[in-house]
Structure formats: structure tokens, C-alpha cells
Protein backbone atom coordinates (compact mmCIF):
# COMPACT_ATOMS: atom_id res chain seq x y z
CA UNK A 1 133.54 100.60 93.19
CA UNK A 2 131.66 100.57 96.48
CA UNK A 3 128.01 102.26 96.75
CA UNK A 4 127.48 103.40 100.39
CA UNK A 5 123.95 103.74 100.92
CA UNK A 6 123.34 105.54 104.76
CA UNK A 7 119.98 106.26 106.28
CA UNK A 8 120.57 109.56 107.95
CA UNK A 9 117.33 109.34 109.98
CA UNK A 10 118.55 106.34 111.39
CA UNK A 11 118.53 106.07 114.92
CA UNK A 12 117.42 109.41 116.12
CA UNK A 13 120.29 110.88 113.30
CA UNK A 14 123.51 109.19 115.69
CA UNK A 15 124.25 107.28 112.25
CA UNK A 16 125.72 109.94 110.99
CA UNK A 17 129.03 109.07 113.15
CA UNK A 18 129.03 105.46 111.91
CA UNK A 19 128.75 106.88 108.49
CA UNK A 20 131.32 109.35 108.87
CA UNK A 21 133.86 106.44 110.44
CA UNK A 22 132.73 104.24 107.41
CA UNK A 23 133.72 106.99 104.73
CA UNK A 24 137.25 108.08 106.71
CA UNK A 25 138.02 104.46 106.43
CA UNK A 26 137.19 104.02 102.54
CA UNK A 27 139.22 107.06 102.62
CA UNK A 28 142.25 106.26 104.45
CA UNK A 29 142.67 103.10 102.14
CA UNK A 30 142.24 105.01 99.31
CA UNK A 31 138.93 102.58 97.93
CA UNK A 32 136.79 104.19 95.42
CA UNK A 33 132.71 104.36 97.06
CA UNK A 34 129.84 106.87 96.26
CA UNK A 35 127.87 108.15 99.26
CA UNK A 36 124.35 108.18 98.99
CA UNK A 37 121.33 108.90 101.12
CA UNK A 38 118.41 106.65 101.12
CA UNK A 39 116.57 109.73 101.21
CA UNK A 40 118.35 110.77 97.33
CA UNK A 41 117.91 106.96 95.87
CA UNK A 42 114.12 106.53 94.83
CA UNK A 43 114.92 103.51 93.11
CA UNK A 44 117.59 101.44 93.41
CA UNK A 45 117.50 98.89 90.28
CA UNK A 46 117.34 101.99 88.09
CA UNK A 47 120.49 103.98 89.78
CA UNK A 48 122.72 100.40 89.58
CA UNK A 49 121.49 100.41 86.06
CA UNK A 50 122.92 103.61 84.95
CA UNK A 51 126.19 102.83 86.91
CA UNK A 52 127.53 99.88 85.79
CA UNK A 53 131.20 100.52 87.23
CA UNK A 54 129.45 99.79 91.43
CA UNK A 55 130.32 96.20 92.00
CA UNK A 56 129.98 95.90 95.61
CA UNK A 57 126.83 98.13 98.27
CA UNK A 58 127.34 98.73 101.40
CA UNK A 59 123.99 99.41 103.17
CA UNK A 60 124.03 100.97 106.76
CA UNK A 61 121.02 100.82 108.98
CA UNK A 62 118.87 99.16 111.46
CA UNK A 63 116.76 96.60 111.05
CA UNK A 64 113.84 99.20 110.04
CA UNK A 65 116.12 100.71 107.32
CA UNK A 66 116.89 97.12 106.31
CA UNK A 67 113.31 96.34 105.81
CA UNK A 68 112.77 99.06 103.72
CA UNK A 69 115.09 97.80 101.57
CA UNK A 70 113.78 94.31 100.84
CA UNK A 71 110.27 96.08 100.98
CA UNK A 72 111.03 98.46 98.18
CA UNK A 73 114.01 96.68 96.06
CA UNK A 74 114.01 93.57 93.56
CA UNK A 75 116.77 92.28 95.60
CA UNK A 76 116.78 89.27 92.26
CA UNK A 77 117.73 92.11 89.94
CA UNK A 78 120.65 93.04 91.96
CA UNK A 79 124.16 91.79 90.72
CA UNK A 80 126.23 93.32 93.18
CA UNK A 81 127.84 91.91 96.29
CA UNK A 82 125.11 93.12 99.39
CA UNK A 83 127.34 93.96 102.54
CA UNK A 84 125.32 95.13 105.60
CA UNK A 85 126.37 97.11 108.61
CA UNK A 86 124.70 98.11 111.88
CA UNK A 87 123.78 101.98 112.26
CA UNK A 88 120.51 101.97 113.67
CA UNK A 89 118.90 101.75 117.06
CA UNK A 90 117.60 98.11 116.25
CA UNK A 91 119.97 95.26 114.81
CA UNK A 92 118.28 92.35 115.50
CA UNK A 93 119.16 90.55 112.38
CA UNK A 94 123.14 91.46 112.38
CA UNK A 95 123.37 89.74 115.55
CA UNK A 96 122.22 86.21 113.83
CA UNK A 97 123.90 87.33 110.38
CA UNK A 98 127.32 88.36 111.77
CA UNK A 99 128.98 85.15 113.14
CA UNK A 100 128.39 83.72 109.89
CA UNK A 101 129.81 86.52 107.87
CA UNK A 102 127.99 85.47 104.73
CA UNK A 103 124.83 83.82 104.52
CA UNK A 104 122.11 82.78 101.77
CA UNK A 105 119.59 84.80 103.92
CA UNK A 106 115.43 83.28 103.92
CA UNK A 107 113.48 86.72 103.38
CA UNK A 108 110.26 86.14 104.27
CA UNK A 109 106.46 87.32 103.47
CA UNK A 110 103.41 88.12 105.22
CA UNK A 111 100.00 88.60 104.10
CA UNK A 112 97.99 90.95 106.17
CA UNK A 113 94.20 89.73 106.52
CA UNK A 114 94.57 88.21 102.74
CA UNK A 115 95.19 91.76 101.35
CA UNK A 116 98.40 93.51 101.65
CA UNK A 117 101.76 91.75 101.59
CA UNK A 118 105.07 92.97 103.53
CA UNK A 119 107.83 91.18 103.45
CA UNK A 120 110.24 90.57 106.82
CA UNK A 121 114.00 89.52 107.40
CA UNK A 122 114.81 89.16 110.66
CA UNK A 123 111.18 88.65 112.05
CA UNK A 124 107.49 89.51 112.45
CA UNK A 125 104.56 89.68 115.23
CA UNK A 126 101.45 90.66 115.95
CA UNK A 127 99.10 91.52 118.87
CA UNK A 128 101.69 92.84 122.01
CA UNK A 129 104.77 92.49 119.64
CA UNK A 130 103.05 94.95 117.09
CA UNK A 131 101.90 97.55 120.27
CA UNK A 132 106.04 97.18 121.46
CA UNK A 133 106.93 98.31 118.07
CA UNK A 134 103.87 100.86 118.16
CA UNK A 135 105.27 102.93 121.16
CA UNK A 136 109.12 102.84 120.44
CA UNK A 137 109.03 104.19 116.95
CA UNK A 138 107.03 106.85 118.43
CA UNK A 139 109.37 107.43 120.96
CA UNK A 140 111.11 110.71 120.74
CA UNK A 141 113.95 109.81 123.09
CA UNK A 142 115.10 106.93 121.55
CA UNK A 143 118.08 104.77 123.80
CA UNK A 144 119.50 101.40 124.20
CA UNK A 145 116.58 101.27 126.82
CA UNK A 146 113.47 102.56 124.82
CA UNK A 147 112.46 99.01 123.54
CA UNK A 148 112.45 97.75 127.73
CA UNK A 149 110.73 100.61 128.84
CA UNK A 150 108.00 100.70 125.91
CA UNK A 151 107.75 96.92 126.75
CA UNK A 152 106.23 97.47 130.32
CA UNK A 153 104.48 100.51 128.90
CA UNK A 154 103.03 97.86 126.48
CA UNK A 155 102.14 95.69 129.48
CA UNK A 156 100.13 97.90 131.53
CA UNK A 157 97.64 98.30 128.12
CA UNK A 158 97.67 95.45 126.21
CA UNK A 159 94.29 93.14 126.27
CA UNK A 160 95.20 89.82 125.69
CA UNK A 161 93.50 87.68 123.42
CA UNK A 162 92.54 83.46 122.41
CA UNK A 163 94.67 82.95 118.90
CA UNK A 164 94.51 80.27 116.53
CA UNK A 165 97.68 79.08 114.57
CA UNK A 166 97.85 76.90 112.21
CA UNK A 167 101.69 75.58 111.14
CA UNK A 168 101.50 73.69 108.25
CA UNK A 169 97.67 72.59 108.19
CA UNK A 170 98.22 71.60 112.07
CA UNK A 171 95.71 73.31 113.67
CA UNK A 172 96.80 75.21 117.79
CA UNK A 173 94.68 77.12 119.95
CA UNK A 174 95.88 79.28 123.11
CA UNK A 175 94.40 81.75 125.66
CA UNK A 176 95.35 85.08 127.30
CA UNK A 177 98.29 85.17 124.50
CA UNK A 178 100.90 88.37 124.96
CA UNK A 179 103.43 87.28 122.64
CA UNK A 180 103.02 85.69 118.73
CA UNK A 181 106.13 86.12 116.80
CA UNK A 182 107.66 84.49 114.05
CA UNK A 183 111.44 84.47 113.91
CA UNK A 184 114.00 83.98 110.89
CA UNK A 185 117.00 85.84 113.28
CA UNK A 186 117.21 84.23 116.40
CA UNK A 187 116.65 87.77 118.24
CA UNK A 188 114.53 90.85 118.72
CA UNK A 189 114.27 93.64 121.11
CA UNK A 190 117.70 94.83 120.91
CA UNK A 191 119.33 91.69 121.65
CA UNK A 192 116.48 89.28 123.31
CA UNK A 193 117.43 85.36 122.18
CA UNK A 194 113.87 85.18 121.06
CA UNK A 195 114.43 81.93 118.77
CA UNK A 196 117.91 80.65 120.33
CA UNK A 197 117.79 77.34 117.21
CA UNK A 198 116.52 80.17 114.26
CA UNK A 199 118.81 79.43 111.47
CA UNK A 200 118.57 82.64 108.83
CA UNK A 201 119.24 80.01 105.77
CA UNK A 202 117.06 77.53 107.27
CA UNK A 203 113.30 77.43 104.94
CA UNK A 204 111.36 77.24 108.37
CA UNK A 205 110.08 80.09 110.54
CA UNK A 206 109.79 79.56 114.76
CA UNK A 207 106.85 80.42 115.84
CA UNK A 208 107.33 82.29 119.59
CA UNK A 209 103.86 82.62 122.06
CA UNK A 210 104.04 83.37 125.65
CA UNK A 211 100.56 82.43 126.45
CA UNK A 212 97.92 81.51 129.96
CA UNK A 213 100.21 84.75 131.67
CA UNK A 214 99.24 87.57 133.46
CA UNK A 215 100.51 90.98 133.11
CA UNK A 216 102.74 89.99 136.88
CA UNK A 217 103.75 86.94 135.10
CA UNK A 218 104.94 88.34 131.35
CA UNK A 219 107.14 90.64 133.39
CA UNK A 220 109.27 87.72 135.01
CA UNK A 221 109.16 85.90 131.49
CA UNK A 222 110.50 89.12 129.98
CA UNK A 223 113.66 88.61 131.51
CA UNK A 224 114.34 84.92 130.81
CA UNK A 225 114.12 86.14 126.83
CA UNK A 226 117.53 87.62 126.81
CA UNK A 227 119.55 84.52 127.63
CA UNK A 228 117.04 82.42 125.86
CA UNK A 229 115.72 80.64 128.90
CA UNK A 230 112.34 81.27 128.27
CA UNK A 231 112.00 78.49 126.03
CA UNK A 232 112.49 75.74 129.28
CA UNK A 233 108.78 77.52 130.58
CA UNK A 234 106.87 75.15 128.86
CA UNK A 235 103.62 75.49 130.34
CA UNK A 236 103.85 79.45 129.35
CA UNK A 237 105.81 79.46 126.59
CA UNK A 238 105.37 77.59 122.65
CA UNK A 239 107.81 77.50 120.17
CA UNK A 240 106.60 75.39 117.20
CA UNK A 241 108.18 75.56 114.00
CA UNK A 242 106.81 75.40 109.91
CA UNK A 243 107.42 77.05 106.35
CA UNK A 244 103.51 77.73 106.38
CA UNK A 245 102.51 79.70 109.36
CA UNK A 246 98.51 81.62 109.95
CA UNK A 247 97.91 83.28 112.96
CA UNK A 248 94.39 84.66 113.46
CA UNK A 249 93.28 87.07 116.12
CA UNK A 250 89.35 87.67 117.54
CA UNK A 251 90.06 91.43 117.02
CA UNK A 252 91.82 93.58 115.02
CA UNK A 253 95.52 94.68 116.63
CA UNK A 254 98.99 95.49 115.68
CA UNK A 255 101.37 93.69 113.35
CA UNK A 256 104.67 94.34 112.96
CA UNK A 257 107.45 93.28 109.92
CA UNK A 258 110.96 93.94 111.18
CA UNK A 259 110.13 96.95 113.98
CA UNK A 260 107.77 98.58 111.00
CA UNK A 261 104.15 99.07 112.35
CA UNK A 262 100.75 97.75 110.63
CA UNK A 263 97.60 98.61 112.71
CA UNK A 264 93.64 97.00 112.93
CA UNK A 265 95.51 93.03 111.58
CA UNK A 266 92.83 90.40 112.23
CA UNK A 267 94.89 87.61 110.44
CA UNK A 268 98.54 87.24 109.27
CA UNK A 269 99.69 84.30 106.53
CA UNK A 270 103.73 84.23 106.31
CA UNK A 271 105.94 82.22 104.09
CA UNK A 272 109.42 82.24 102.33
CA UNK A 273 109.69 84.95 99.84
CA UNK A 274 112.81 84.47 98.09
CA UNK A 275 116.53 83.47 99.10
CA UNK A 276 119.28 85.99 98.71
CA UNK A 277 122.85 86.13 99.58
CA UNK A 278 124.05 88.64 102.08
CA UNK A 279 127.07 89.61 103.51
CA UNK A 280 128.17 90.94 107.39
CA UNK A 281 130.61 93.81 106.57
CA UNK A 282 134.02 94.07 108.15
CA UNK A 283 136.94 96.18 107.65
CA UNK A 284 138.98 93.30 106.87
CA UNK A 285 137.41 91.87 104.02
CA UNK A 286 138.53 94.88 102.05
């Protein structure tokens, strides 16, 4: 039996119809599933221990909804076949997770300034990344053109800072940084090739900064990201690579872990967390 798990906040409430198509189709061929609302399941290990006959979840949502998952779940504990499905205004990670189908997905960990620990699966940033994220989940008229238009927004009142980063005890230093994020998915942004080599499997994080830029200059980079041609701008743009990655900022800013907002982040340590096996849904693998 299939557990359907739906987020019905998801995406300003549109994935509702994507639910509604998934359950018609369980339906139609006639496959056993309980519907349930992230909103009704306040722990997952405990419901999937009282209900022994679910051998297979389906989880619907963004990458937010996703992240709340691996945030909240001991994804070790879980038996069952994980299937994931986009139904969200952000799938990032689907995009890298799809063409493989199935994948033993790197879920990785970040500690914010030593304290508090969040863990990420398609990617993290902080500084300009986390103020993106900042404005478009505050964003009451969410579209397939919110993250663009909270990315100039973004522009016009970010300060940019010096970071250090340190990959693997190698020590870098850069100036007037607007972008520091760390990629497992090889997108963000609603389909930006952010990390065009990431490898979800792979143990190793990429390391994005768009750095020495103006706010003139970010905006022509901006649209190099999307094909993945920012990444021949070498002179402006970094992409280093590491399982051990510490990015420290002068001042406090904005992190973000997967879209999901942290605020006044001097320092972020990330890692890999834990491997788990996850699977792209499709009708026709059932």
C-alpha cells in the first residue's frame, strides 16, 4: 500500500490539482494509497510504525516541503520505498534527481555559527542567496517569475561583503561577494544550472561565488546561470569543490537550506549527513 503524503500549502495551495491528478490516477488503476496531509502527520516514524501494511510513500512537494522532511524525519528508520514528485513552486532538486530515476541521494548538513544544525538536499547559501530566499517566501503572489523578480529586488539592497572559505583546510579569500552557495543538485532558482558537474550521489559539495561584481555586473551574470555559462567567467565567478566546506562572513546575514530562511548567520560549516536512497516518481513504474 502506497502512503501519499501532500503539502496543501504548497505553492500558494495550486498543489492541490497535482494531488487531485495523483489520487484519480491511484484510482483509475485501482492501487490501494492513504492520503495524508503533512499538516495531519506530526511524526512520521511513529505513523509507519503503527501501519505496517504501507510499503511504498509518495511525498509531493517543493523543494521547501522536501526539506522539511529530511529536517524533521529519521529518514534511517524508514523501510519503505521514498518516491518524490514535484508540487511546489520550487523543484530544484527533481530536476537533478529525475533523469536518474533512482538515486542514493548525499543529504547534507550545515552548522549555523557552531550552534544550530539544518540539514539541506538540493543546496544551501548564504549572504544574497539567503536575502533571494528572504523576499520570495514572503511573496504573496507567488509565479514562475517571483524568484527573477525578488532576485533584482535582492540586487538593489544587498551590501556585499569580503568572505573567507575554507574547502577542506585550503584556505580562499574574495571581495565584494553576491553569491556563496553550495550545491548537491546541479540547480536553483527555478531551474538556474547553478553547479552544471553536481552529482547528487557524489560525497563532494560545489562551492558557487560570483565575486569583484557590481550590482550592473551581477545582473548580466544572472543570465549566464540558466544555461550554465557562468562558470566560463572566471575572473567573476569560483566554483571549487570539497566534502568539508566553512564559509565565514564579516557580518551577520541570511542563510538559506533548500529555499528555507535563517537570519543574523556569521559562519556556516556543511558536510555529508547521511546517504539515502530516493526515487523520481512516474506513472509507469506502477
Amino acid at each position: 500500500m502506497f502512503l501519499i503524503i501532500h503539502n496543501p500549502l504548497s505553492s500558494n495551495r495550486k498543489s492541490k490539482r497535482k494531488t487531485k491528478r495523483i489520487v484519480d490516477y491511484f484510482q483509475k488503476k485501482g492501487i490501494e494509497f492513504i492520503l495524508r496531509s503533512t499538516l495531519k502527520i506530526t511524526n512520521l516514524n511513529n505513523y509507519l510504525d503503527k501501519r505496517k501494511n504501507i510499503t511504498d510513500i509518495l511525498f509531493l512537494g517543493g523543494d521547501g516541503s522536501i526539506n522539511h522532511l529530511i529536517n524533521n524525519v529519521d529518514l534511517q528508520k524508514i523501510k519503505q520505498n521514498i518516491y518524490l514528485a514535484k508540487s511546489g513552486s520550487g523543484n530544484d532538486f527533481l530536476r537533478s534527481l529525475k533523469p536518474l530515476k533512482t538515486a542514493n541521494v548525499s543529504i547534507g548538513e550545515a552548522t549555523l555559527d557552531d550552534k544550530e544544525k539544518v540539514k539541506f538536499i538540493n543546496g544551501c547559501g548564504i549572504g544574497f542567496d539567503g536575502l533571494v530566499c528572504h523576499y520570495v517566501n514572503n511573496d504573496s503572489k507567488k509565479s514562475k517569475l517571483s524568484y527573477f523578480i525578488n532576485v533584482f529586488r535582492a540586487i538593489l539592497k544587498y551590501r556585499r561583503q569580503s568572505i573567507k572559505l575554507v574547502i577542506d583546510k585550503k584556505e580562499y579569500n574574495f571581495k565584494n561577494t553576491f553569491i556563496a552557495s553550495i550545491q548537491n543538485g546541479r540547480y536553483f532558482g527555478g531551474g538556474m544550472k547553478a553547479a552544471p558537474k553536481a552529482d547528487i550521489e557524489d560525497d563532494n559539495y560545489y562551492v558557487i561565488i560570483a565575486h569583484n561584481l557590481n550590482k550592473f555586473l551581477i545582473q548580466l551574470l544572472l543570465l549566464t546561470i540558466y544555461p550554465g555559462w557562468h562558470r566560463f567567467i572566471k575572473s567573476k565567478i569560483t566554483i571549487l569543490k570539497g566534502k568539508n566546506i566553512e564559509v565565514y562572513f564579516n557580518e551577520p546575514t541570511i542563510f538559506q537550506a533548500d529555499g528555507e530562511v535563517k537570519e543574523n548567520i556569521s559562519k556556516i560549516s556543511v558536510k555529508q549527513h547521511e546517504k539515502r536512497l530516493l526515487h523520481a516518481f512516474s506513472k509507469n513504474i506502477i
